[in-house]
C-alpha atoms as a PDB file:
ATOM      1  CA  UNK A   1     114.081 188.672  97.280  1.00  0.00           C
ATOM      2  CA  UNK A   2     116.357 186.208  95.508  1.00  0.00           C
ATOM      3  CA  UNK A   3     119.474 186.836  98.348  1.00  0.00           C
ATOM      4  CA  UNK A   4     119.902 183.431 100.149  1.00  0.00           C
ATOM      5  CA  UNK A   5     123.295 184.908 101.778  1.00  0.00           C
ATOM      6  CA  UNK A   6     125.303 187.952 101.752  1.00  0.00           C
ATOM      7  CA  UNK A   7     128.002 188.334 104.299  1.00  0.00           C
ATOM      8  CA  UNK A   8     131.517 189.242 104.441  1.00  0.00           C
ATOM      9  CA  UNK A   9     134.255 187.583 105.698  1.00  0.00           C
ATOM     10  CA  UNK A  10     138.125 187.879 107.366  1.00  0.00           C
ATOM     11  CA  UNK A  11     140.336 185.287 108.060  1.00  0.00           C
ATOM     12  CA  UNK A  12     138.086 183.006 107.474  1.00  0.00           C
ATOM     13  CA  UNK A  13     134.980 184.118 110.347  1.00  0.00           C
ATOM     14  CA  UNK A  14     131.826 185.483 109.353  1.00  0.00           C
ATOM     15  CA  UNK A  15     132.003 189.807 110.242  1.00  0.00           C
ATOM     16  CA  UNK A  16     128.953 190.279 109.034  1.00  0.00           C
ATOM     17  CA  UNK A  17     125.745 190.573 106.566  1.00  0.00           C
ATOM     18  CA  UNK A  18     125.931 193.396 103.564  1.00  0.00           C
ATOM     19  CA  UNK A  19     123.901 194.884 100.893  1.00  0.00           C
ATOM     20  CA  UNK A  20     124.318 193.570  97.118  1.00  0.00           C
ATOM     21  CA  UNK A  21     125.042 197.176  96.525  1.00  0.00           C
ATOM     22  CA  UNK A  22     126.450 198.089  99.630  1.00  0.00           C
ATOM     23  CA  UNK A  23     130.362 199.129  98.761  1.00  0.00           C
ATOM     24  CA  UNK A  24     132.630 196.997 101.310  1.00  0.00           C
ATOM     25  CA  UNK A  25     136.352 198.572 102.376  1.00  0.00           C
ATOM     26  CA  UNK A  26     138.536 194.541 101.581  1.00  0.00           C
ATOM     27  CA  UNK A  27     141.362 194.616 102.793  1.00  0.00           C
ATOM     28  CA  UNK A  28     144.292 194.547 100.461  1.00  0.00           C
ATOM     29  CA  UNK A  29     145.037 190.811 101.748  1.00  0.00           C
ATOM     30  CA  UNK A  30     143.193 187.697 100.304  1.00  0.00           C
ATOM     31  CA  UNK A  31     142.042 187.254 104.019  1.00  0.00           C
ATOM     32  CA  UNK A  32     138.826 189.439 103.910  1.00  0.00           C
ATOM     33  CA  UNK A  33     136.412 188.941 101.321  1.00  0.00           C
ATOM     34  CA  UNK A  34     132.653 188.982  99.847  1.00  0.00           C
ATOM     35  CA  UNK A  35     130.609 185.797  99.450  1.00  0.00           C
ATOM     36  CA  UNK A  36     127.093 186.818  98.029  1.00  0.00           C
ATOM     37  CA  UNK A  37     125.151 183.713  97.109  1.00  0.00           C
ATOM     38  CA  UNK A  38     121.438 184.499  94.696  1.00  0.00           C
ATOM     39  CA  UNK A  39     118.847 182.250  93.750  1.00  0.00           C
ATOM     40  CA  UNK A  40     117.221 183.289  90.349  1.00  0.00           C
ATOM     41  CA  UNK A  41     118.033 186.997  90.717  1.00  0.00           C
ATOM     42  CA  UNK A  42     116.408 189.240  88.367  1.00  0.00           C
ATOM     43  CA  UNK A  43     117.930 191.691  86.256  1.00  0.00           C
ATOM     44  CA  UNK A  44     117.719 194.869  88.202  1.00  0.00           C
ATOM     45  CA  UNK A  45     119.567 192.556  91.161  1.00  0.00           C
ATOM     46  CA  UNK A  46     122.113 191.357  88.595  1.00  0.00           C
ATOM     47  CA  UNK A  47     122.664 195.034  87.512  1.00  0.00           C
ATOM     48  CA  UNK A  48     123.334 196.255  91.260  1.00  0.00           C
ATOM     49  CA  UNK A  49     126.373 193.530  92.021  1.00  0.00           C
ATOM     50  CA  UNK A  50     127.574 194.612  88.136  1.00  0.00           C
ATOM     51  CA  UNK A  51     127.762 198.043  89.347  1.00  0.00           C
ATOM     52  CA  UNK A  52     129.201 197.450  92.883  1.00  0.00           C
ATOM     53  CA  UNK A  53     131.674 195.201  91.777  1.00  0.00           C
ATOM     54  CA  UNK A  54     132.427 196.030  88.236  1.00  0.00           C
ATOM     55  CA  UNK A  55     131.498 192.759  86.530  1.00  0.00           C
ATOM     56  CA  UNK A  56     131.274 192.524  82.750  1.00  0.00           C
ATOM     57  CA  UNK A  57     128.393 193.178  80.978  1.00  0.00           C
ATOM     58  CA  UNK A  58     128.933 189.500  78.874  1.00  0.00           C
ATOM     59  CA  UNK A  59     129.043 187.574  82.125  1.00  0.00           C
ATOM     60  CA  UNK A  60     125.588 188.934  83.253  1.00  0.00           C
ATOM     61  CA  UNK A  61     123.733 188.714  80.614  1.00  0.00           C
ATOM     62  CA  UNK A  62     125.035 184.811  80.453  1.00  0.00           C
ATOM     63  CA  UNK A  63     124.237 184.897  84.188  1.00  0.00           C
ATOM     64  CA  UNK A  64     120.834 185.920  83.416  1.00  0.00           C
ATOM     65  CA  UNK A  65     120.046 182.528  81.064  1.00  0.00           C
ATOM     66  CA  UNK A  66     118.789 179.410  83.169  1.00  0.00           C
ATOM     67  CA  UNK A  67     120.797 176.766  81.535  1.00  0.00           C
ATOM     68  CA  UNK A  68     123.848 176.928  79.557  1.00  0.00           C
ATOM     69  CA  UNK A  69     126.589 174.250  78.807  1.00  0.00           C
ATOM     70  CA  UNK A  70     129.938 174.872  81.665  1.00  0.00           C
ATOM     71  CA  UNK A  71     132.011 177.269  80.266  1.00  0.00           C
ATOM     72  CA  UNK A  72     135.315 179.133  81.478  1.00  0.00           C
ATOM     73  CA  UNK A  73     136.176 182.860  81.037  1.00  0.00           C
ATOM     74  CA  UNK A  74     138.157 185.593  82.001  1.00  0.00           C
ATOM     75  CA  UNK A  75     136.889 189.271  82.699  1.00  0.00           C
ATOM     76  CA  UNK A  76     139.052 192.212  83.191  1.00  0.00           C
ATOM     77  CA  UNK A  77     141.255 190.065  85.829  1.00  0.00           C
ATOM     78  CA  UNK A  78     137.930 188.727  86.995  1.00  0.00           C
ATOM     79  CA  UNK A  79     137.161 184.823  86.687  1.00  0.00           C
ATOM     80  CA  UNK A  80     133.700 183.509  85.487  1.00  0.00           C
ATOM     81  CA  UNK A  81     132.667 179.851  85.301  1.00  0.00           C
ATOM     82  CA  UNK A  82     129.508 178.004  84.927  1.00  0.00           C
ATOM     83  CA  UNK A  83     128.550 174.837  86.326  1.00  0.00           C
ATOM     84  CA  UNK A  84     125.865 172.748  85.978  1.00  0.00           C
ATOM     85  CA  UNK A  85     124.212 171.083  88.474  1.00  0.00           C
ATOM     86  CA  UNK A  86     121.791 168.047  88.582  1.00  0.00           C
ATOM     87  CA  UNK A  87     119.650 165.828  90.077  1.00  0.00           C
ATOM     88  CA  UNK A  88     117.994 162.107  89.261  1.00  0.00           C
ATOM     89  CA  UNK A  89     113.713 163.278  89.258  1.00  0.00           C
ATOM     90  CA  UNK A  90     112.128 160.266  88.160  1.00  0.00           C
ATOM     91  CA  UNK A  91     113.716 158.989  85.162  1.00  0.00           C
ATOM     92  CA  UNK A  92     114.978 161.984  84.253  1.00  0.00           C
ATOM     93  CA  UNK A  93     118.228 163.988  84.980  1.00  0.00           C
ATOM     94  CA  UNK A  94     117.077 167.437  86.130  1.00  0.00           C
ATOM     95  CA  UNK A  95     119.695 170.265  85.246  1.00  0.00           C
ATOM     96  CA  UNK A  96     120.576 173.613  87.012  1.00  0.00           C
ATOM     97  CA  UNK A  97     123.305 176.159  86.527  1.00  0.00           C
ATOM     98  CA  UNK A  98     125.501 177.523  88.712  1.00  0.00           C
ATOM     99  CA  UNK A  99     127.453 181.063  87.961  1.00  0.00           C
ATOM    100  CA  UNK A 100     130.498 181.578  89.818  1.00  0.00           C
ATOM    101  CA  UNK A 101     131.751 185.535  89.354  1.00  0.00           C
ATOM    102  CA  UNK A 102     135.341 185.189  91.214  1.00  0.00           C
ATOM    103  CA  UNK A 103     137.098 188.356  92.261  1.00  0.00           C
ATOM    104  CA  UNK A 104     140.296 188.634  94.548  1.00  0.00           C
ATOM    105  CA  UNK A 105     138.166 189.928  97.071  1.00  0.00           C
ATOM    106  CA  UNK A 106     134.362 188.486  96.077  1.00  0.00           C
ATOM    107  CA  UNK A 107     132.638 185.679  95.071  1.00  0.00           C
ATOM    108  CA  UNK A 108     129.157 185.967  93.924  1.00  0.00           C
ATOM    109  CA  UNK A 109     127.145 182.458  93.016  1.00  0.00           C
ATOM    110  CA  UNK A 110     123.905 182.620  91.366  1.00  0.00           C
ATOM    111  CA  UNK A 111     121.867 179.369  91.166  1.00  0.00           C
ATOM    112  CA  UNK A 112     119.065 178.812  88.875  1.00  0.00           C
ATOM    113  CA  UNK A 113     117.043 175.566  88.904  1.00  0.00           C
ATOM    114  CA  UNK A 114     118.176 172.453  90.708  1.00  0.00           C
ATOM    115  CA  UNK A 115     121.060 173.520  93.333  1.00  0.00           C
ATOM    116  CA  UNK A 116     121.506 169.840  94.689  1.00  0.00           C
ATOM    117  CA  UNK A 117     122.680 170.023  98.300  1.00  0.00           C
ATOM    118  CA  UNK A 118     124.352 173.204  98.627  1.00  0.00           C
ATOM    119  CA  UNK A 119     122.611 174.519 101.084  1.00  0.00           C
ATOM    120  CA  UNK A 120     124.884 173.681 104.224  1.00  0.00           C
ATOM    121  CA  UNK A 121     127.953 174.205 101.781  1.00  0.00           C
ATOM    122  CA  UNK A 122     128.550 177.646 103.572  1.00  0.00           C
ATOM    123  CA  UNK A 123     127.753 176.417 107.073  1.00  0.00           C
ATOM    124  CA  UNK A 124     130.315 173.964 106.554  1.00  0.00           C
ATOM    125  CA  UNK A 125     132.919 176.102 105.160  1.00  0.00           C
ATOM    126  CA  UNK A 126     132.311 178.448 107.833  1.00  0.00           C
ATOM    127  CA  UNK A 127     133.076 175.907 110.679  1.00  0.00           C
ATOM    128  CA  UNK A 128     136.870 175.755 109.127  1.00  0.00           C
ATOM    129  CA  UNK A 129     138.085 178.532 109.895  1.00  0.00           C
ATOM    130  CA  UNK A 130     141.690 177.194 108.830  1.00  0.00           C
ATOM    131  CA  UNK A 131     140.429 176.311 105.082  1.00  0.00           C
ATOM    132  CA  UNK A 132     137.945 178.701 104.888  1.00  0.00           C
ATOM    133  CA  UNK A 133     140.567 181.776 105.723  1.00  0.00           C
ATOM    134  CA  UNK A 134     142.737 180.858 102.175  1.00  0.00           C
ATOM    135  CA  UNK A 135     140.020 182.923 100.091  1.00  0.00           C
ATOM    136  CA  UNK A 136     137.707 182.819  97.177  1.00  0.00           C
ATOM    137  CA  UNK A 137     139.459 180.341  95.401  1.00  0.00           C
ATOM    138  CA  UNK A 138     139.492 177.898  98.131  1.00  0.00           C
ATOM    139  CA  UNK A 139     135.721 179.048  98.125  1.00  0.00           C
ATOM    140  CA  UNK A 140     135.194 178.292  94.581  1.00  0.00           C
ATOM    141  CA  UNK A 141     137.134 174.524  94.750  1.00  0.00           C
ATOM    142  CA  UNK A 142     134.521 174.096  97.619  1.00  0.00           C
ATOM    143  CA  UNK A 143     131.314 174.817  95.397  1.00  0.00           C
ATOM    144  CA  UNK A 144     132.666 172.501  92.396  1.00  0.00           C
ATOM    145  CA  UNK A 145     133.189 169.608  94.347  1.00  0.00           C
ATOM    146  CA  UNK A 146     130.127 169.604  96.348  1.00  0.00           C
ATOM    147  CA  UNK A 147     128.384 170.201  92.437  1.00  0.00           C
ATOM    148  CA  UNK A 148     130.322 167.057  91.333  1.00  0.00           C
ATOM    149  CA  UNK A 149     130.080 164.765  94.534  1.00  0.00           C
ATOM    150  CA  UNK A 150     126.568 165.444  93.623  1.00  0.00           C
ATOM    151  CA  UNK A 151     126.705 163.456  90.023  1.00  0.00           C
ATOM    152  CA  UNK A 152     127.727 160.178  91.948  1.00  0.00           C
ATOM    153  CA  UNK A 153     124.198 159.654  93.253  1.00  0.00           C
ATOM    154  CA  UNK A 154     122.645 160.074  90.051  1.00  0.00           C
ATOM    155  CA  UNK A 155     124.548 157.105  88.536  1.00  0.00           C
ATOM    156  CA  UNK A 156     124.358 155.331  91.109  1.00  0.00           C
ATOM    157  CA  UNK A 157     120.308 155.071  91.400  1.00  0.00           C
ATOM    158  CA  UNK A 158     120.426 154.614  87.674  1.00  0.00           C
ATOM    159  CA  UNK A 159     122.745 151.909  88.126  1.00  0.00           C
ATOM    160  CA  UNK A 160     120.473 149.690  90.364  1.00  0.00           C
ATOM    161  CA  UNK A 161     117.274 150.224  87.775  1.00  0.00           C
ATOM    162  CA  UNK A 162     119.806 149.147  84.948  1.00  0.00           C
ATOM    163  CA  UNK A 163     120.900 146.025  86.871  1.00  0.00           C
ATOM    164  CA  UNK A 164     117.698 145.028  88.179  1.00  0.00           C
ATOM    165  CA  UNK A 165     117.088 145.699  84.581  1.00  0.00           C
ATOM    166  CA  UNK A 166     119.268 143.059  83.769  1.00  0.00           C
ATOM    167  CA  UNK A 167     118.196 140.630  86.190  1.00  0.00           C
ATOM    168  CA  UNK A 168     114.832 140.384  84.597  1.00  0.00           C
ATOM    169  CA  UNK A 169     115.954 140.328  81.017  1.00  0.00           C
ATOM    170  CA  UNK A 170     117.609 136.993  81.506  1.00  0.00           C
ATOM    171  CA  UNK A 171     114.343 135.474  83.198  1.00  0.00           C
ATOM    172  CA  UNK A 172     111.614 136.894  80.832  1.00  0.00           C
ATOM    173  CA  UNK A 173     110.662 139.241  77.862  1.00  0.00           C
ATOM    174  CA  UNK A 174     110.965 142.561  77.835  1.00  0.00           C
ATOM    175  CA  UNK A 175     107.925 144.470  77.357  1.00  0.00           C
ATOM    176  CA  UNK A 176     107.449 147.467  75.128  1.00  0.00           C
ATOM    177  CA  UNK A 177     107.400 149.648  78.347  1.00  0.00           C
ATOM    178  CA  UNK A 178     110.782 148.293  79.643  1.00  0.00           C
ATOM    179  CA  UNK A 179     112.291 148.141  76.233  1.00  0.00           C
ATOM    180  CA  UNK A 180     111.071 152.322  76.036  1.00  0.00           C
ATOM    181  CA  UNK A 181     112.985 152.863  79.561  1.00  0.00           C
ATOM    182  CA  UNK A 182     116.293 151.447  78.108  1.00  0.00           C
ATOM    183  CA  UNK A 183     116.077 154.072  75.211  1.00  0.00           C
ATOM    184  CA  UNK A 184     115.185 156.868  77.813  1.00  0.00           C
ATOM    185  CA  UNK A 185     118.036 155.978  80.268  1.00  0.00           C
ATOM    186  CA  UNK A 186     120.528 155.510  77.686  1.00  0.00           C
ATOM    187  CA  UNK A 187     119.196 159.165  76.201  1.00  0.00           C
ATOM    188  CA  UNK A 188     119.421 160.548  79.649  1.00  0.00           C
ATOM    189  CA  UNK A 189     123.241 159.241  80.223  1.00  0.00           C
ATOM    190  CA  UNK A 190     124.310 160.221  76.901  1.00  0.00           C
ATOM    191  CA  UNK A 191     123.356 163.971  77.954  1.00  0.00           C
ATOM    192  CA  UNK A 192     124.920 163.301  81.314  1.00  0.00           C
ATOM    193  CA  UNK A 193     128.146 162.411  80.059  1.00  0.00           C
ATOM    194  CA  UNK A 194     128.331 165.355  77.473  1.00  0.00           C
ATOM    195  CA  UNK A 195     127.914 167.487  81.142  1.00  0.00           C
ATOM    196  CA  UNK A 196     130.774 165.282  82.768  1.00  0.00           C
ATOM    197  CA  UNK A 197     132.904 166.013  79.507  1.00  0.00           C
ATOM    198  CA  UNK A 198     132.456 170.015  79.550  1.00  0.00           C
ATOM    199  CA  UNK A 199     132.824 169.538  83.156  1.00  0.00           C
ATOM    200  CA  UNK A 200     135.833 167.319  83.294  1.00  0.00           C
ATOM    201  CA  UNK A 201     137.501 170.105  80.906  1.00  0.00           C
ATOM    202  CA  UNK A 202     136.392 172.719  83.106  1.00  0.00           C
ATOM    203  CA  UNK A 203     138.340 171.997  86.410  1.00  0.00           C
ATOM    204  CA  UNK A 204     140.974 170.424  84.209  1.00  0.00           C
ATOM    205  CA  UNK A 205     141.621 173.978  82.627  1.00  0.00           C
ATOM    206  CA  UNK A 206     141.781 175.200  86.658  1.00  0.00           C
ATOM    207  CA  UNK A 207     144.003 172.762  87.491  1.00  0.00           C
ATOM    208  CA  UNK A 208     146.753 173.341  84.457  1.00  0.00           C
ATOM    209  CA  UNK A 209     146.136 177.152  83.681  1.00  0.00           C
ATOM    210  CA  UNK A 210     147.090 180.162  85.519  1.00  0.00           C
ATOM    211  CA  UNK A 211     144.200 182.264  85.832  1.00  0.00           C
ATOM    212  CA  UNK A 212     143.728 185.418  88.267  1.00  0.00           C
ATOM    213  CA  UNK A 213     142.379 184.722  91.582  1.00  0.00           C
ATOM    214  CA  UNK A 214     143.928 181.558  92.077  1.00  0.00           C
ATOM    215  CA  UNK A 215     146.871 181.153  93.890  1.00  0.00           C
ATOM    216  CA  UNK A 216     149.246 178.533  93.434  1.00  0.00           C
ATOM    217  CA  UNK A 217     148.247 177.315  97.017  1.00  0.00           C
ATOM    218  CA  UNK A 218     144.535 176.508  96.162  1.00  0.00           C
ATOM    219  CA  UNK A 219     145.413 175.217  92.504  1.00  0.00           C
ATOM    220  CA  UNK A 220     146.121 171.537  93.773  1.00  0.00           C
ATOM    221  CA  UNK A 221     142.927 170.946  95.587  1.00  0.00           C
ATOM    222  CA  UNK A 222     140.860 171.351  91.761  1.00  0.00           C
ATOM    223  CA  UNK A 223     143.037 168.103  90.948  1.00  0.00           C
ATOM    224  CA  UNK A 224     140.761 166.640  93.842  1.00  0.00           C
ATOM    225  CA  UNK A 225     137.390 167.701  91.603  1.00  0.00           C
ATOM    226  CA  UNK A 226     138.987 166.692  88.720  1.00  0.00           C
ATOM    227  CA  UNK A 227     139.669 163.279  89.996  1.00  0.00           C
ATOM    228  CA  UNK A 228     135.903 163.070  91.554  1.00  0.00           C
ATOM    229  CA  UNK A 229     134.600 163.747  87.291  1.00  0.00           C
ATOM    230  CA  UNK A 230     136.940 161.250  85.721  1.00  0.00           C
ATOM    231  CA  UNK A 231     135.478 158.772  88.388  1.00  0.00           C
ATOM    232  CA  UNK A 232     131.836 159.643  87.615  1.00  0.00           C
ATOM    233  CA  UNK A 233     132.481 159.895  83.956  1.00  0.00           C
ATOM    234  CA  UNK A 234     134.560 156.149  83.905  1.00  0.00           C
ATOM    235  CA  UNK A 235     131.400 154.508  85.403  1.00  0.00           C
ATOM    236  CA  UNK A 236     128.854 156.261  83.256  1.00  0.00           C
ATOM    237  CA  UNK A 237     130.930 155.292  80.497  1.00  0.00           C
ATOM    238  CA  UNK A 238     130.615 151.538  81.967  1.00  0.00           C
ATOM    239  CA  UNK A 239     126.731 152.142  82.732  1.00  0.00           C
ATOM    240  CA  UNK A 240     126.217 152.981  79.185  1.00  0.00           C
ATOM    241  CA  UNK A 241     127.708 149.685  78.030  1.00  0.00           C
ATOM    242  CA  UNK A 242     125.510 147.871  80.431  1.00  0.00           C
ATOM    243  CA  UNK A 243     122.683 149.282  79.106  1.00  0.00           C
ATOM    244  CA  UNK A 244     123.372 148.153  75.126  1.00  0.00           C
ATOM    245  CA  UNK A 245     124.296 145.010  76.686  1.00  0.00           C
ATOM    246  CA  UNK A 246     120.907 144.900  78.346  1.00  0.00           C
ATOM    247  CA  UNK A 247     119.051 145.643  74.642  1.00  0.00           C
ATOM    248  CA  UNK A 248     121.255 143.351  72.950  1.00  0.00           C
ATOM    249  CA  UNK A 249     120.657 140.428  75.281  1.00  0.00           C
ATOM    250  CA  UNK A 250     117.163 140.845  75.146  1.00  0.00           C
ATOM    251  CA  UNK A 251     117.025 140.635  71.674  1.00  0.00           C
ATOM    252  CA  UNK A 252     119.356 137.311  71.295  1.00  0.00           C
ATOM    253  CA  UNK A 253     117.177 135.772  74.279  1.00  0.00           C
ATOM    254  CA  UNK A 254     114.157 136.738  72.619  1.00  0.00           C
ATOM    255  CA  UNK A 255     115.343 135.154  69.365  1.00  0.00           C
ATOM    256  CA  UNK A 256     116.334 132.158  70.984  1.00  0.00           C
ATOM    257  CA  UNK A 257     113.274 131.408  72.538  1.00  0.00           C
ATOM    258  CA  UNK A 258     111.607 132.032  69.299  1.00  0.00           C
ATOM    259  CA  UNK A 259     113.766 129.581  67.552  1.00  0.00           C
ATOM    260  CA  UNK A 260     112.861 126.801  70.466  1.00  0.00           C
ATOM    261  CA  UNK A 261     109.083 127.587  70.081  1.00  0.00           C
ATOM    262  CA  UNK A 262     109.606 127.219  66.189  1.00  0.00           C
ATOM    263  CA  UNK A 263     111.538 123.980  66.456  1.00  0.00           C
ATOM    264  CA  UNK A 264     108.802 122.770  69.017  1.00  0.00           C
ATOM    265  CA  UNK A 265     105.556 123.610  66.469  1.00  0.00           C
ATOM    266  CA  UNK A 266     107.680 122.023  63.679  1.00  0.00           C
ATOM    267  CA  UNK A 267     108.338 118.763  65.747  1.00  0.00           C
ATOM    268  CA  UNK A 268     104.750 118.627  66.595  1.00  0.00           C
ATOM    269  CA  UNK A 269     103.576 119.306  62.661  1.00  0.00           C
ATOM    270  CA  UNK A 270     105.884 116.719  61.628  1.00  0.00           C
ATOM    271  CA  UNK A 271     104.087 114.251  64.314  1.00  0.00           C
ATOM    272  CA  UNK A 272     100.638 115.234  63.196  1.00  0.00           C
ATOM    273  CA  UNK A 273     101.667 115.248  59.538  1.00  0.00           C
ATOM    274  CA  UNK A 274     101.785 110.948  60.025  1.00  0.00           C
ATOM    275  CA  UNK A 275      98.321 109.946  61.092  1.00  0.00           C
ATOM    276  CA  UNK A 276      96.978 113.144  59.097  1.00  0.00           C
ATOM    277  CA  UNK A 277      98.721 111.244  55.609  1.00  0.00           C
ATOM    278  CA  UNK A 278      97.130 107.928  56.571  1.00  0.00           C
ATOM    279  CA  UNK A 279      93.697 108.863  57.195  1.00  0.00           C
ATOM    280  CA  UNK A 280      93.514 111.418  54.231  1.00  0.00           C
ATOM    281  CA  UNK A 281      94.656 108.342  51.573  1.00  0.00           C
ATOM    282  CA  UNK A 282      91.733 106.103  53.400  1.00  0.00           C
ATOM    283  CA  UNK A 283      89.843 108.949  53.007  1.00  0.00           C
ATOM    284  CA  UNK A 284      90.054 109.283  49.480  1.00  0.00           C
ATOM    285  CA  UNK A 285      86.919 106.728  49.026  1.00  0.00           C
ATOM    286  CA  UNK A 286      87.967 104.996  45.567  1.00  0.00           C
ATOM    287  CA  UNK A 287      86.060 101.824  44.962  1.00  0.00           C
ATOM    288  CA  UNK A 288      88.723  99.167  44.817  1.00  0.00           C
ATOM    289  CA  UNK A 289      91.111  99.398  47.842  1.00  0.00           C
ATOM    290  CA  UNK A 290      92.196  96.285  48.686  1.00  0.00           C
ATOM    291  CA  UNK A 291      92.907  97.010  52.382  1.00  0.00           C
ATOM    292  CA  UNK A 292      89.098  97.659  53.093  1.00  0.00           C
ATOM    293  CA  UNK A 293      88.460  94.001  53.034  1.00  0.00           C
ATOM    294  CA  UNK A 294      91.364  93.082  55.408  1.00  0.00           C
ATOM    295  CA  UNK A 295      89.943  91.935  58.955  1.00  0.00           C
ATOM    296  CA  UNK A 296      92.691  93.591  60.900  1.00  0.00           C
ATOM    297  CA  UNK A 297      93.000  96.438  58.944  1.00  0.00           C
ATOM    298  CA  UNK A 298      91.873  98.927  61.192  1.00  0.00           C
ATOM    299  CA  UNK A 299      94.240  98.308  63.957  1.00  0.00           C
ATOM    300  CA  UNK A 300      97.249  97.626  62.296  1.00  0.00           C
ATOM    301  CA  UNK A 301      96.532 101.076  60.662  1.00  0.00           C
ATOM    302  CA  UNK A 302      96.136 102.533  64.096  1.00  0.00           C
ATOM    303  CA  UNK A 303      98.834 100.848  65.458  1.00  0.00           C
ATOM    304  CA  UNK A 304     101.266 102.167  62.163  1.00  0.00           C
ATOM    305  CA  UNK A 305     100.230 105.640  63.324  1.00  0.00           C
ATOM    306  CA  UNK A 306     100.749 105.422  66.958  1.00  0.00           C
ATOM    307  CA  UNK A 307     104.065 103.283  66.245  1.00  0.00           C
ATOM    308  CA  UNK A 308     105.062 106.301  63.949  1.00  0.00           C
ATOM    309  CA  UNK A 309     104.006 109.161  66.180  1.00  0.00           C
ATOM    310  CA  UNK A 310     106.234 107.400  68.803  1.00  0.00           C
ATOM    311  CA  UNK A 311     109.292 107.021  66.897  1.00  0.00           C
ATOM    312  CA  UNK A 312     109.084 110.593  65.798  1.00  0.00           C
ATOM    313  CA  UNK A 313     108.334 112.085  69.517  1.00  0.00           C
ATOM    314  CA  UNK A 314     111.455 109.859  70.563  1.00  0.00           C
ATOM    315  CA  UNK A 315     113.693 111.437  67.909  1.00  0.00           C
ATOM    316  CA  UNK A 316     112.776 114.679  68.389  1.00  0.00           C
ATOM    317  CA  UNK A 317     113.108 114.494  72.211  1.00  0.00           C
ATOM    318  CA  UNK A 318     116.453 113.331  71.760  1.00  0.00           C
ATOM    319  CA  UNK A 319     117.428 116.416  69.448  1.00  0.00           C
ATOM    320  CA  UNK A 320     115.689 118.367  71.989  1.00  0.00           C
ATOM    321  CA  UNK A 321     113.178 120.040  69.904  1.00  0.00           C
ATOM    322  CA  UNK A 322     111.085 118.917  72.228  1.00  0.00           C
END
């Protein structure tokens, strides 16, 4: 059975448990209502709430998809919206989905995938009375926020990989591995922040429209959510950057040293390159070389080379390609 909770409520207190397809007398107030919460329902489950509470047949047949981008309609005076959920496995940013059906008097949520930490949402709610007694909508502002508090974890365990990242791309190379990592974070942020966009538009749309079963009362706290996305989606933004920052100064720092281990092999040729030209024109083994017959000749050839070599290491060190 994919029912985590089904209960209904009045003035905020838990009455009691019902039946997906039990019909509950609501009062005509906003005080008593449904909350039915599923897990991966299947179809013939989805098909009882559409029948006991009249939901549109376009809004469970999205329902019954696993992922799908958020996304904001309205049903017959009925509000649907879809959130997406998701948590940092690994590398990798794992999605879930979250369908809200919001009545006056209901609110059904069915979760496929990753739910993040939703569980104690209710048990929390249900320990405010106060808050928990201004209805569905109040219900529904509590399930997107705890979905987006949720995001801020994610970037932020990203962000210590990128900047330890960092760290070791100013002290050495970075491998083929590392350099792979950069591609897949910056892959896995870039489909982050398209969620934190459709997201960000989502509660925006709450916050400025006038939709049905949200009162004018509730329709301040979604500024709340809203500011909690624009936060997440500023430093992702600022993550991203990091992470070209990251590539790029790899790459100059990789150049660089390059360039001094270049300069250093060419310092050291040019070095070589003296004693090599003297001993290849002694080498050459003509006949008449007048220098052959010179007593000291040997030294003061050796000490021409060393003399040279010396005067060239000097220079060099001095231009510091050495």
């Amino acid at each position: 059975m994919s029912v985590i909770a089904a209960y209904y409520y009045n003035e905020g207190k838990r009455i009691r448990e019902i039946a997906i397809d039990e019909r509950v007398q609501l009062d005509k107030g906003r005080s008593g209502f449904c909350w039915i919460a599923l897990l991966d329902p299947t179809a013939d489950e989805l098909h009882a709430l559409q029948a006991t509470y009249h939901l549109h047949p376009l809004a469970i047949d999205n329902a019954m998809h696993p992922l799908c981008p958020p996304r904001l309609d309205v049903y017959n005076g009925e509000l649907y919206i879809v959130a997406q959920t998701a948590e940092l496995v690994g590398d990798r940013i794992s999605y879930g989905k979250m369908a809200i059906f919001t009545g006056h008097n209901h609110l059904i949520s069915v979760r496929h995938g990753n739910a993040g930490a939703l569980g104690k949402l209710r048990e929390q709610l249900e320990a405010s009375p106060a808050l928990f007694g201004k209805g569905v909508d109040y219900v529904l502002h509590a399930i997107l926020h705890r979905i987006v508090d949720q995001y801020l974890p994610i970037f932020e365990m990203i962000e210590d990989d990128v900047l330890a990242m960092e760290k070791r791309s100013l002290d050495d190379f970075l491998g083929r591995a590392e350099v792979a990592r950069i591609f897949g974070l910056r892959a896995e942020l870039t489909r982050f922040q398209r969620t934190l966009g459709a997201m960000a538009e989502l509660v925006r749309k709450l916050v400025r429209g006038h939709f049905p079963c949200i009162s004018a009362e509730v329709r301040p706290y979604f500024n709340d959510v809203a500011d909690h996305v624009d936060r997440v989606q500023s430093m992702v933004d600022g993550l991203l950057q990091v992470l070209s920052t990251v590539f790029e100064a790899s790459s100059l720092l990789e150049a660089q040293r390059i360039g001094v281990i270049t300069r250093q092999l060419a310092a050291w040729a040019a070095i070589l390159a003296v004693p090599t030209a003297i001993a290849g024109i002694y080498g050459m083994n003509f006949k008449h070389m007048p220098e052959l017959d010179t007593a000291y000749g040997y030294f003061v050839v050796l000490g021409v080379m060393a003399i040279s070599c010396l005067f060239l290491f000097v220079r060099f060190k001095m231009a510091k390609w050495l």
